[in-house]
PDB file of N, CA and C in Angstrom:
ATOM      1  N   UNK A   1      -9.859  22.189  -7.392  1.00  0.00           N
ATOM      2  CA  UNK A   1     -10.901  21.218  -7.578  1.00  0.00           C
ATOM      3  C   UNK A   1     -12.140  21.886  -8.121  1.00  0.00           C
ATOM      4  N   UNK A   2     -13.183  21.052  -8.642  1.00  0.00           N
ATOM      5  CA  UNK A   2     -13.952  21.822  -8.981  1.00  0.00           C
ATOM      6  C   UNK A   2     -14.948  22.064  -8.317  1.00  0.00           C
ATOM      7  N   UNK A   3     -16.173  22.935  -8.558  1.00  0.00           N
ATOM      8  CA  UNK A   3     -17.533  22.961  -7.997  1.00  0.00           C
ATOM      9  C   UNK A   3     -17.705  21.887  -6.629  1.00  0.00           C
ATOM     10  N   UNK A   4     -18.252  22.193  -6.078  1.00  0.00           N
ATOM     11  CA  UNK A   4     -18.839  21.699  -4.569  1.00  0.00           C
ATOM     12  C   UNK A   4     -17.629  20.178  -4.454  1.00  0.00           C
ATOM     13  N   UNK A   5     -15.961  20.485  -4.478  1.00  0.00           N
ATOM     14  CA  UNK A   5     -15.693  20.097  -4.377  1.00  0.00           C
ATOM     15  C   UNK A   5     -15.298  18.538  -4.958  1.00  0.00           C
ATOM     16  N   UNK A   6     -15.930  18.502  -6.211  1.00  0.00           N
ATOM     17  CA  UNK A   6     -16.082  17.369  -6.679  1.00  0.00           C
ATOM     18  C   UNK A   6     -14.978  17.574  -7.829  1.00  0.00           C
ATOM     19  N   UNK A   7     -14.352  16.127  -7.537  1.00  0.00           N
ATOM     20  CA  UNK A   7     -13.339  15.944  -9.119  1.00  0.00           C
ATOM     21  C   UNK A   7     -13.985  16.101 -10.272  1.00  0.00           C
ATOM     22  N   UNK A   8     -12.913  16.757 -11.103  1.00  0.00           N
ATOM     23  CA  UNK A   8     -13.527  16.524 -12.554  1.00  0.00           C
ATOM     24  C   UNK A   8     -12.421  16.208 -13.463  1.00  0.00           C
ATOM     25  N   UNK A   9     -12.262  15.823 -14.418  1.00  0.00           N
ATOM     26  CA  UNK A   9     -11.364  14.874 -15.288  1.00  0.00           C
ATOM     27  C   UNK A   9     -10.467  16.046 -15.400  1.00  0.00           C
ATOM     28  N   UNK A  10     -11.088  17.172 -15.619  1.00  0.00           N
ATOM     29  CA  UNK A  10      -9.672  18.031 -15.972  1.00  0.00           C
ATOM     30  C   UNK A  10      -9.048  18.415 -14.831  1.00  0.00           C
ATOM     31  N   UNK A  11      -9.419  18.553 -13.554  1.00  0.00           N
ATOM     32  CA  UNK A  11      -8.579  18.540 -12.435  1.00  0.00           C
ATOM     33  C   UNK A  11      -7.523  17.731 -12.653  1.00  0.00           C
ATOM     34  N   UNK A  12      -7.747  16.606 -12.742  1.00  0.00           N
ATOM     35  CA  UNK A  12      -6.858  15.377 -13.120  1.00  0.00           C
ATOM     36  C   UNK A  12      -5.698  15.369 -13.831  1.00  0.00           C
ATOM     37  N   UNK A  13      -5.735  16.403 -15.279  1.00  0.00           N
ATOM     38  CA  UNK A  13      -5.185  16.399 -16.307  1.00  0.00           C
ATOM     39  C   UNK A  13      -4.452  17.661 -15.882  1.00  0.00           C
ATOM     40  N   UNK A  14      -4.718  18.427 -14.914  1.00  0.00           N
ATOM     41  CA  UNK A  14      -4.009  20.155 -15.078  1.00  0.00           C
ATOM     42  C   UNK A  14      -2.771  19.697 -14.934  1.00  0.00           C
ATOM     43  N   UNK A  15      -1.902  20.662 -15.123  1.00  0.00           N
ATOM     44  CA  UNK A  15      -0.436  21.154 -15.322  1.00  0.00           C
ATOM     45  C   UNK A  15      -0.155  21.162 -13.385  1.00  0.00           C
ATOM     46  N   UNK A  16       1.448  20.317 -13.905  1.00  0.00           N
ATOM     47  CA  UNK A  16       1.444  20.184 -12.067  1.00  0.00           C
ATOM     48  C   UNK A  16       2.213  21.445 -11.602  1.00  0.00           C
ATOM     49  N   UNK A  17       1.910  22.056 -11.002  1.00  0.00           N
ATOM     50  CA  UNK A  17       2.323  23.243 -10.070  1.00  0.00           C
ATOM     51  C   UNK A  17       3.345  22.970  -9.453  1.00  0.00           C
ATOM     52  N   UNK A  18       3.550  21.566  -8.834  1.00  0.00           N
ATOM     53  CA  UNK A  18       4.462  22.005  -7.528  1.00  0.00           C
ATOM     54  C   UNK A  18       5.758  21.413  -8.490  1.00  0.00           C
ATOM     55  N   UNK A  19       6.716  21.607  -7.774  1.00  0.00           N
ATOM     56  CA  UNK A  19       7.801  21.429  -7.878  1.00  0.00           C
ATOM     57  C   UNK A  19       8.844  20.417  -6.779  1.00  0.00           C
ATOM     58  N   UNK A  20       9.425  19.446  -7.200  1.00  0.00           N
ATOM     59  CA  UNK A  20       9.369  18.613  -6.006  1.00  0.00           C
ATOM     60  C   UNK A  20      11.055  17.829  -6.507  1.00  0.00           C
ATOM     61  N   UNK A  21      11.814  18.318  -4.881  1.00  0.00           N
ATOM     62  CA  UNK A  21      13.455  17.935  -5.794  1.00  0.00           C
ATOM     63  C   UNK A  21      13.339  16.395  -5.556  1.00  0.00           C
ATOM     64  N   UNK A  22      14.329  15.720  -6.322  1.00  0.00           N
ATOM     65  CA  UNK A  22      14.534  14.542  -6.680  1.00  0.00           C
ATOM     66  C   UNK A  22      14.786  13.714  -5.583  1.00  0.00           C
ATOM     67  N   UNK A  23      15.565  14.085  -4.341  1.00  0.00           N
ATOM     68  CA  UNK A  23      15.436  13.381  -3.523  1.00  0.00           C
ATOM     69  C   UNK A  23      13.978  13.158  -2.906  1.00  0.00           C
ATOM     70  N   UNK A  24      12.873  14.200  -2.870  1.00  0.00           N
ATOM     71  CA  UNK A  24      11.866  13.607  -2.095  1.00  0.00           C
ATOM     72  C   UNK A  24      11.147  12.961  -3.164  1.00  0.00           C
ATOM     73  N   UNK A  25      11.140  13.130  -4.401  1.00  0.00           N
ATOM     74  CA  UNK A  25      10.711  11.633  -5.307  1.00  0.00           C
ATOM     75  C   UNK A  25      11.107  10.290  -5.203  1.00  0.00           C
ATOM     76  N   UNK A  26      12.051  10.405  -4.534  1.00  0.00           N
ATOM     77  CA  UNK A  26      12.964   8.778  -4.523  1.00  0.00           C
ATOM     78  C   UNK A  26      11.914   8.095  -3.175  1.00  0.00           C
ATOM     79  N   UNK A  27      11.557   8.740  -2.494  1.00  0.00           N
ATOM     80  CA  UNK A  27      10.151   7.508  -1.872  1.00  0.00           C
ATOM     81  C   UNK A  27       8.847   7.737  -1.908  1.00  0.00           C
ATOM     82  N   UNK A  28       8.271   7.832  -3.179  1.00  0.00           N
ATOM     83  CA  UNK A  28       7.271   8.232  -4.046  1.00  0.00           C
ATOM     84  C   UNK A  28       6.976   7.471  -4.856  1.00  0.00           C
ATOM     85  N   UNK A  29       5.888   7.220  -4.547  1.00  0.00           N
ATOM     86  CA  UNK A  29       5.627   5.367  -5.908  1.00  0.00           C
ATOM     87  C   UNK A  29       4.211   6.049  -6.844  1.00  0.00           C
ATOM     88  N   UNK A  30       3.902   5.997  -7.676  1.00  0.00           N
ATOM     89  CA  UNK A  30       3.106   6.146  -8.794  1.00  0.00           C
ATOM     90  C   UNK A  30       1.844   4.562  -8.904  1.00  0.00           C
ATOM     91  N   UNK A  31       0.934   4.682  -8.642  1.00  0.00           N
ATOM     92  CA  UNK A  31      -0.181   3.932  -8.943  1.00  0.00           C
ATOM     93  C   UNK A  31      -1.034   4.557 -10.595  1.00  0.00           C
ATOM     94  N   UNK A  32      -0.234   3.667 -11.247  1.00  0.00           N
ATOM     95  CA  UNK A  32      -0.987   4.205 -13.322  1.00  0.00           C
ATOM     96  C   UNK A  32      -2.717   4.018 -12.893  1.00  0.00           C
ATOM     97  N   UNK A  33      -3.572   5.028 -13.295  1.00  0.00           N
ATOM     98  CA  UNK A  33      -5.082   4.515 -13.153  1.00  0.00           C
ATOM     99  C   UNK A  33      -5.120   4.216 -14.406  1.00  0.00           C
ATOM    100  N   UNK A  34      -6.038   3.200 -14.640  1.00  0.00           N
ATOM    101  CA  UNK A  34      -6.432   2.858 -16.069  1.00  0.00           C
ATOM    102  C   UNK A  34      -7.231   3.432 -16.690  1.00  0.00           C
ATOM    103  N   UNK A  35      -6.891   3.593 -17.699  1.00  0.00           N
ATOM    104  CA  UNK A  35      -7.767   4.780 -18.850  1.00  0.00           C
ATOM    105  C   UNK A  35      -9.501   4.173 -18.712  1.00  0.00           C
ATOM    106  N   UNK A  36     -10.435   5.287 -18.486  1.00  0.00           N
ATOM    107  CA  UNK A  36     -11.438   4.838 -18.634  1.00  0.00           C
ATOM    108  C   UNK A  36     -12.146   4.747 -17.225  1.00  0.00           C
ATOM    109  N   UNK A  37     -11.346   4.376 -15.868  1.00  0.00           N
ATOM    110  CA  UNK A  37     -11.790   4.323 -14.424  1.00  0.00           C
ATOM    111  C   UNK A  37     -12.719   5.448 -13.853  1.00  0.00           C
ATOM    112  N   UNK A  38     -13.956   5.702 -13.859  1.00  0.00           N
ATOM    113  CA  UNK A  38     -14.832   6.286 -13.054  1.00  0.00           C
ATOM    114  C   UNK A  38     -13.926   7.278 -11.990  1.00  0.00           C
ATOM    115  N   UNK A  39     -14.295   8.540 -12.783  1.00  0.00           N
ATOM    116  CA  UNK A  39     -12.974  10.071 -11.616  1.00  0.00           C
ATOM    117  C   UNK A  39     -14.148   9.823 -10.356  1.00  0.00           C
ATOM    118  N   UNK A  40     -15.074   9.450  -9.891  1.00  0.00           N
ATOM    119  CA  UNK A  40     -15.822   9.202  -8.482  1.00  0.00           C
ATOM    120  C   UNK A  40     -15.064   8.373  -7.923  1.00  0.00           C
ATOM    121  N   UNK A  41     -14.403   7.576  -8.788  1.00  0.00           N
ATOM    122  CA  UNK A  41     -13.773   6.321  -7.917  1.00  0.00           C
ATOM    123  C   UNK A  41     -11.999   6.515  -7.417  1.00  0.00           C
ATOM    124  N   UNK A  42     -11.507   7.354  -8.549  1.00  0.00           N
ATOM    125  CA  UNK A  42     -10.069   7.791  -8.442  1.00  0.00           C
ATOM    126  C   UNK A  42     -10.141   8.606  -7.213  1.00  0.00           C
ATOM    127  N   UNK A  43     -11.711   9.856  -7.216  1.00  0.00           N
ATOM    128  CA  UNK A  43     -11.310  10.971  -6.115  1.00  0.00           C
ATOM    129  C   UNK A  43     -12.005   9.839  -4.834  1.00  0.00           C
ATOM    130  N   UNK A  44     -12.172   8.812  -4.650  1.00  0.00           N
ATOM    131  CA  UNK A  44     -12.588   7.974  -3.246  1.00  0.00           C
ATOM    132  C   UNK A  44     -11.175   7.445  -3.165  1.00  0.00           C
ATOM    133  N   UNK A  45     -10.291   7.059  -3.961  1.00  0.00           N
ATOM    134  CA  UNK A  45      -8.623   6.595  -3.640  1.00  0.00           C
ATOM    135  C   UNK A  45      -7.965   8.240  -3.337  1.00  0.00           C
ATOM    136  N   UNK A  46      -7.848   9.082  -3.702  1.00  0.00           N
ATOM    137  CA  UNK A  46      -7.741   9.897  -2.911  1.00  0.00           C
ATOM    138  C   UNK A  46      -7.651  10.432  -1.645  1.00  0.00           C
ATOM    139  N   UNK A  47      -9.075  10.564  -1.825  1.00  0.00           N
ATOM    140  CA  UNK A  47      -9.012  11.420  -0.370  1.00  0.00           C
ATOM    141  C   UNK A  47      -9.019  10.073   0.693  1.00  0.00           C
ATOM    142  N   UNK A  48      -9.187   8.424  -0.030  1.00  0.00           N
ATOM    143  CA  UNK A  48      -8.884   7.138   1.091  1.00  0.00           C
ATOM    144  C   UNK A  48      -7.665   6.675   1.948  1.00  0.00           C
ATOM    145  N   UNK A  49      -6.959   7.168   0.439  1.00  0.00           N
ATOM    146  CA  UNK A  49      -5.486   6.661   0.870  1.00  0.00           C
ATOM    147  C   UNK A  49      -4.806   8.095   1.100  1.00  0.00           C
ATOM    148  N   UNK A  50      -4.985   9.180   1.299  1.00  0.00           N
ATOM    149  CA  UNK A  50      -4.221  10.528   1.058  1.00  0.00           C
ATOM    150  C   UNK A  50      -3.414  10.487   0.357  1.00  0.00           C
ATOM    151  N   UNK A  51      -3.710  10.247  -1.506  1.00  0.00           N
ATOM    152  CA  UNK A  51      -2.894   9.908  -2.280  1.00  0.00           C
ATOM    153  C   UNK A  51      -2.627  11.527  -2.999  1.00  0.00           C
ATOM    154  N   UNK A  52      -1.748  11.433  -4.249  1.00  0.00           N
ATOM    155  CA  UNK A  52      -1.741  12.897  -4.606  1.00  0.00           C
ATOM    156  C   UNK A  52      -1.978  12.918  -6.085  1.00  0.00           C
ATOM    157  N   UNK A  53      -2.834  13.141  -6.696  1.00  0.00           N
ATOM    158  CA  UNK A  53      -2.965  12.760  -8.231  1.00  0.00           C
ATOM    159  C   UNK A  53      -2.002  13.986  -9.136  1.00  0.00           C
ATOM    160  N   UNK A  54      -1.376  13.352 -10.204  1.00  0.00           N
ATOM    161  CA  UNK A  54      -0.302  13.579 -11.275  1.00  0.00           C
ATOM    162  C   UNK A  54      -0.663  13.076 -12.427  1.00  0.00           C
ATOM    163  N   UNK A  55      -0.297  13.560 -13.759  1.00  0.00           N
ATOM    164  CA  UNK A  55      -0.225  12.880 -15.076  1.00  0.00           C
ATOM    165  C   UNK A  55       1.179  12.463 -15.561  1.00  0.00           C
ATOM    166  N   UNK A  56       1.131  11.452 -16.166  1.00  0.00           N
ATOM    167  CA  UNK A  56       2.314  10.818 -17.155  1.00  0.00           C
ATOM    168  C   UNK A  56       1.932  11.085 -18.688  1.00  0.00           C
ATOM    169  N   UNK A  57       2.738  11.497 -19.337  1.00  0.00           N
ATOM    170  CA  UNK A  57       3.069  11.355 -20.572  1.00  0.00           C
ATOM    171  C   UNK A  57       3.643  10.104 -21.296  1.00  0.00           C
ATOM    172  N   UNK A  58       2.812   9.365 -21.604  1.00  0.00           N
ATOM    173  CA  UNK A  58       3.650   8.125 -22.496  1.00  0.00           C
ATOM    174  C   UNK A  58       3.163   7.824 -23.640  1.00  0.00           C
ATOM    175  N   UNK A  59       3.678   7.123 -24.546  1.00  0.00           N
ATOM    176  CA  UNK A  59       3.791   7.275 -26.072  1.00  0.00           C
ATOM    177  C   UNK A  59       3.598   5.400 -26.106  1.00  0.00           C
ATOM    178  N   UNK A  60       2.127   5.491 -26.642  1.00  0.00           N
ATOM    179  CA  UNK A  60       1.802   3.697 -26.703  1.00  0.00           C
ATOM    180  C   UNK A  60       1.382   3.466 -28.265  1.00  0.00           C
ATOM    181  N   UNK A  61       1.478   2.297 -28.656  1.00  0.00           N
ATOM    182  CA  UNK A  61       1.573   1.805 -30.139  1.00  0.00           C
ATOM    183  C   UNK A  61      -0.078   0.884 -29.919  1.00  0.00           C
ATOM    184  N   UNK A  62      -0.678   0.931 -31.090  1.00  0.00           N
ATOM    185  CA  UNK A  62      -2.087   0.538 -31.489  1.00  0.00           C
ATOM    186  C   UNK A  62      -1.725  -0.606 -32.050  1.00  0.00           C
ATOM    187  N   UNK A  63      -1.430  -0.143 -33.015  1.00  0.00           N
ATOM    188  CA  UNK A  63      -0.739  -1.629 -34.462  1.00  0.00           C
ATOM    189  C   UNK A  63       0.397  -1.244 -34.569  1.00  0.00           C
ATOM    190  N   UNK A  64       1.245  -2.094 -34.871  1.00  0.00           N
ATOM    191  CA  UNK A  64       2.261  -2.233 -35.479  1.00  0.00           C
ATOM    192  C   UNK A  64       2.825  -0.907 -36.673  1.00  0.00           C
ATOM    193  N   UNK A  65       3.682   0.309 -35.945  1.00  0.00           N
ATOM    194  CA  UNK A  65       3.450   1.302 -36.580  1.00  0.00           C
ATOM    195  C   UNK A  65       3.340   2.720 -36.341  1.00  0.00           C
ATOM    196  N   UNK A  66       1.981   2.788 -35.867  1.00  0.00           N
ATOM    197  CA  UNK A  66       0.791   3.262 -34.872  1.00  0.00           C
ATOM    198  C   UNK A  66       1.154   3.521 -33.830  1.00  0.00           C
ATOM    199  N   UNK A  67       1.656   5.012 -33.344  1.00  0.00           N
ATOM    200  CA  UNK A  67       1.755   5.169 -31.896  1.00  0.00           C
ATOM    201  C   UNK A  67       1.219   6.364 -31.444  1.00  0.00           C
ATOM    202  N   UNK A  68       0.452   6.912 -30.731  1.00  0.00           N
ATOM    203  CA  UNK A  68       0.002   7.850 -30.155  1.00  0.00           C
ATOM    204  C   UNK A  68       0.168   8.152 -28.485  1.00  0.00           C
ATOM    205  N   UNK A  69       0.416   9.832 -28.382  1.00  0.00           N
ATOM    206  CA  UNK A  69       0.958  10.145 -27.060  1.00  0.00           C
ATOM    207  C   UNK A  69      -0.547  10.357 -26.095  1.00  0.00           C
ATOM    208  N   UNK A  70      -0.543   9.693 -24.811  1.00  0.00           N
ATOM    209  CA  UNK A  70      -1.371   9.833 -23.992  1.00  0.00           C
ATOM    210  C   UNK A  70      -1.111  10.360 -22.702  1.00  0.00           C
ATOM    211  N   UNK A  71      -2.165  11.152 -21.640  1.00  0.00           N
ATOM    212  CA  UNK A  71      -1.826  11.543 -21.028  1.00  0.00           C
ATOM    213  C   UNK A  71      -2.415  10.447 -19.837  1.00  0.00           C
ATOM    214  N   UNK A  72      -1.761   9.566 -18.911  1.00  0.00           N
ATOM    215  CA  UNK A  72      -2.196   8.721 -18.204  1.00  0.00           C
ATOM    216  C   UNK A  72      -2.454   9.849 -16.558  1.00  0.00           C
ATOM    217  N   UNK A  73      -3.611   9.317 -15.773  1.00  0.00           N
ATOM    218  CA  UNK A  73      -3.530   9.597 -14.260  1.00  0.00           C
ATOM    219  C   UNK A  73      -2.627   8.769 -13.869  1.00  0.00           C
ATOM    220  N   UNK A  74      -1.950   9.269 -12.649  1.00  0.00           N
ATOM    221  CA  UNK A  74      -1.472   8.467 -11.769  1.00  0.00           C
ATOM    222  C   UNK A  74      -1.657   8.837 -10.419  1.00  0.00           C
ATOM    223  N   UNK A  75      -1.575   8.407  -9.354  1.00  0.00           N
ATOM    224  CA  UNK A  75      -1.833   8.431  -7.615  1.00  0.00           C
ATOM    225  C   UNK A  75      -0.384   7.993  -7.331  1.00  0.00           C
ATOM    226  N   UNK A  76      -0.012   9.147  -6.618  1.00  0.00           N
ATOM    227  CA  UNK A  76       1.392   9.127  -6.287  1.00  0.00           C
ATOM    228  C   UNK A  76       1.054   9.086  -4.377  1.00  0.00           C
ATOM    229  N   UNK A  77       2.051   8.390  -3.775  1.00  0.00           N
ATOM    230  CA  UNK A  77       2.349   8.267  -2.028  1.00  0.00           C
ATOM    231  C   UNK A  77       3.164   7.335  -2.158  1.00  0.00           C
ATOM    232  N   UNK A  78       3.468   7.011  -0.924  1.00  0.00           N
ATOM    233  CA  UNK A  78       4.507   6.341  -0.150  1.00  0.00           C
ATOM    234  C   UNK A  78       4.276   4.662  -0.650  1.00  0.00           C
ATOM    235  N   UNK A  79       4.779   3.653  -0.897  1.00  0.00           N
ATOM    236  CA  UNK A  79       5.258   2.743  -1.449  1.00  0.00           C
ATOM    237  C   UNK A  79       3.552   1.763  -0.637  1.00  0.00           C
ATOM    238  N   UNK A  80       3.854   1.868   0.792  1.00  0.00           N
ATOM    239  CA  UNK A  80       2.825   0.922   1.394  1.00  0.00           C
ATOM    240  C   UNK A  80       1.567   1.055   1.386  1.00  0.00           C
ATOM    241  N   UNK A  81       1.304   2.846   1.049  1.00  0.00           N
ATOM    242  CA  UNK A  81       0.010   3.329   0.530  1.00  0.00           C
ATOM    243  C   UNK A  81      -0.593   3.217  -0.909  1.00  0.00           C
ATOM    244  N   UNK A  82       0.402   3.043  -1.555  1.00  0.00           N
ATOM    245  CA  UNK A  82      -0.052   2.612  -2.850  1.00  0.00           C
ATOM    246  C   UNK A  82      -0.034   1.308  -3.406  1.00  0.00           C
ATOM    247  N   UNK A  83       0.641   0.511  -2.381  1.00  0.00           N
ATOM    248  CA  UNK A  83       0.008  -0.710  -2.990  1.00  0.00           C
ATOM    249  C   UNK A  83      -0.663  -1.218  -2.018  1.00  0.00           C
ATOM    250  N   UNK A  84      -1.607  -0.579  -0.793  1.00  0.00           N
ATOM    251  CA  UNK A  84      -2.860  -0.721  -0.579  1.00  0.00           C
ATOM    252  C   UNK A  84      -4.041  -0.037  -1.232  1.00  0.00           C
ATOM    253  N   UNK A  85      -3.599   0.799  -2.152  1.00  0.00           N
ATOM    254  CA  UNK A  85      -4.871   1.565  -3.247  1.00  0.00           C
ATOM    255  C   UNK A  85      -4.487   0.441  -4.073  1.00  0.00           C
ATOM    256  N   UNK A  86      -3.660   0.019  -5.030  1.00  0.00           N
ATOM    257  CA  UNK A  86      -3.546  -0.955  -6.126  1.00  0.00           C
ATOM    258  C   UNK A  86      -4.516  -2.025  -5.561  1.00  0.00           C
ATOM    259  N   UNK A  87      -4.508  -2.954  -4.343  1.00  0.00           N
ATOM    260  CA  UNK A  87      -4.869  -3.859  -3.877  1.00  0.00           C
ATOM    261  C   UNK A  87      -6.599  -3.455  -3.552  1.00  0.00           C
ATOM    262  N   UNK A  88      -6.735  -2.236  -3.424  1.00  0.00           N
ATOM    263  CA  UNK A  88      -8.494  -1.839  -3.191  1.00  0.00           C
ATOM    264  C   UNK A  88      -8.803  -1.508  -4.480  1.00  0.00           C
ATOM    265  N   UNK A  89      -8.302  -0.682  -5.442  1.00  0.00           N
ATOM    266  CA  UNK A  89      -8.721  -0.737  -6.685  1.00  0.00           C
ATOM    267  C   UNK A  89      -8.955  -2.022  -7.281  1.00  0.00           C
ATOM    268  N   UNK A  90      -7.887  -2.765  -7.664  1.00  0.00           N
ATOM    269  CA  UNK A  90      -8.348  -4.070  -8.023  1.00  0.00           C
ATOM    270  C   UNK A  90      -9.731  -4.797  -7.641  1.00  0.00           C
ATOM    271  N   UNK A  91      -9.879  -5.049  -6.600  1.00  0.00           N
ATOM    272  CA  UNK A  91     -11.380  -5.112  -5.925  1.00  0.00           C
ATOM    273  C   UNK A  91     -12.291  -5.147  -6.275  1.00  0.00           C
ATOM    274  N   UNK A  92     -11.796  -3.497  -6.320  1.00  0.00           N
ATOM    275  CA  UNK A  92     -13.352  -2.798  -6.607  1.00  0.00           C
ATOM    276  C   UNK A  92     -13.732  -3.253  -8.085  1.00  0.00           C
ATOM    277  N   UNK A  93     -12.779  -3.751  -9.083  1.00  0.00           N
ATOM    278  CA  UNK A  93     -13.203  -3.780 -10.323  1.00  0.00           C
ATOM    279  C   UNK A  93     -13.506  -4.916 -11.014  1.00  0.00           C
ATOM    280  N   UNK A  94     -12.605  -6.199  -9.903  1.00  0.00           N
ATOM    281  CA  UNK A  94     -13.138  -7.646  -9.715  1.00  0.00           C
ATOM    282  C   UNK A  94     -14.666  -7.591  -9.496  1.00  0.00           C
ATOM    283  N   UNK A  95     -15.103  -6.660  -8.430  1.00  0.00           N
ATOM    284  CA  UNK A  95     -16.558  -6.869  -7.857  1.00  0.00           C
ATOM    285  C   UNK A  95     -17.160  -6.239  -8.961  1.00  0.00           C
ATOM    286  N   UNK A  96     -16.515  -4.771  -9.727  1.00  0.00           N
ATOM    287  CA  UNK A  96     -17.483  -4.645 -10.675  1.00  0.00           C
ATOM    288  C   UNK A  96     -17.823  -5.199 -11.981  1.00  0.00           C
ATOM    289  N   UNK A  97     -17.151  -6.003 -12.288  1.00  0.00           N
ATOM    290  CA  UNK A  97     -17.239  -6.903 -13.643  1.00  0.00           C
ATOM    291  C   UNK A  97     -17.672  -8.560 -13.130  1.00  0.00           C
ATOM    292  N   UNK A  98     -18.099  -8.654 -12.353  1.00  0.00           N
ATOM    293  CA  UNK A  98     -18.256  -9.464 -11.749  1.00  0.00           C
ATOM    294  C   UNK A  98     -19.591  -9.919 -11.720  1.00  0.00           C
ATOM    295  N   UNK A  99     -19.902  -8.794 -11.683  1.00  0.00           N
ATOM    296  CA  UNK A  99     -21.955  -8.633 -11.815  1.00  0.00           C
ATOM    297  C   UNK A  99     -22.507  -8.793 -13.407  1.00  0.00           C
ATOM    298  N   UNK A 100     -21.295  -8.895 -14.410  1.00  0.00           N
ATOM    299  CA  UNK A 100     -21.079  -9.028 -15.635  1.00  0.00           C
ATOM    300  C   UNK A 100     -21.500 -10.240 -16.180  1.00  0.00           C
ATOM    301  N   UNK A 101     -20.759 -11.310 -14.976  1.00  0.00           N
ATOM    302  CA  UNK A 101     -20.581 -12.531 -15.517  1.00  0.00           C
ATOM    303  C   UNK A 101     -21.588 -13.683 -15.123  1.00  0.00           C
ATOM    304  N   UNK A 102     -22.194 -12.915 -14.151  1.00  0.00           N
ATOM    305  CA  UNK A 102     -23.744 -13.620 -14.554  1.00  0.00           C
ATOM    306  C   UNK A 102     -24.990 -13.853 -15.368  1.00  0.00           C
TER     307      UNK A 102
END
């Protein structure tokens, strides 16, 4: 992690170290963060839910054509923990666009 403990985007992005056999992936669920989400807010799902942050590699299309490879966050735990982060993230982003629409 970085400096006084605080996330920083490239924490996020490093190369994953551990190594983890396939059976203990099979009850391991992946929460995608959306490109763009405030890393203050990813490292509060964190250390909230004792989640474990990972990157995905996926290959998304712009136009018709047009595809470029991205490196997505994801928050990896146990099935009931992550879709109580999905369900608090959401929330949080209802409430923050929310102040938008006044």
């Amino acid at each position: 992690m970085g400096k006084d403990n605080i996330l920083r985007i490239d924490d996020l992005l490093a190369d994953e170290d551990e190594t983890t056999t396939e059976e203990s992936d099979e009850a391991l669920f992946d929460l995608v963060i959306p490109p763009g989400l405030p890393v203050t807010l990813i490292q509060e799902m964190i250390i909230e839910f004792d989640l474990v942050s990972h990157t995905k590699d996926v290959v998304t299309e712009v136009e018709e054509g047009e595809s470029f490879e991205m490196k997505l966050i994801v928050l990896r735990g146990d099935k009931e923990t992550v879709e109580r982060a999905n369900k608090y993230l959401w929330e949080v982003i209802d409430d923050r666009t929310a102040y938008f629409e006044d």
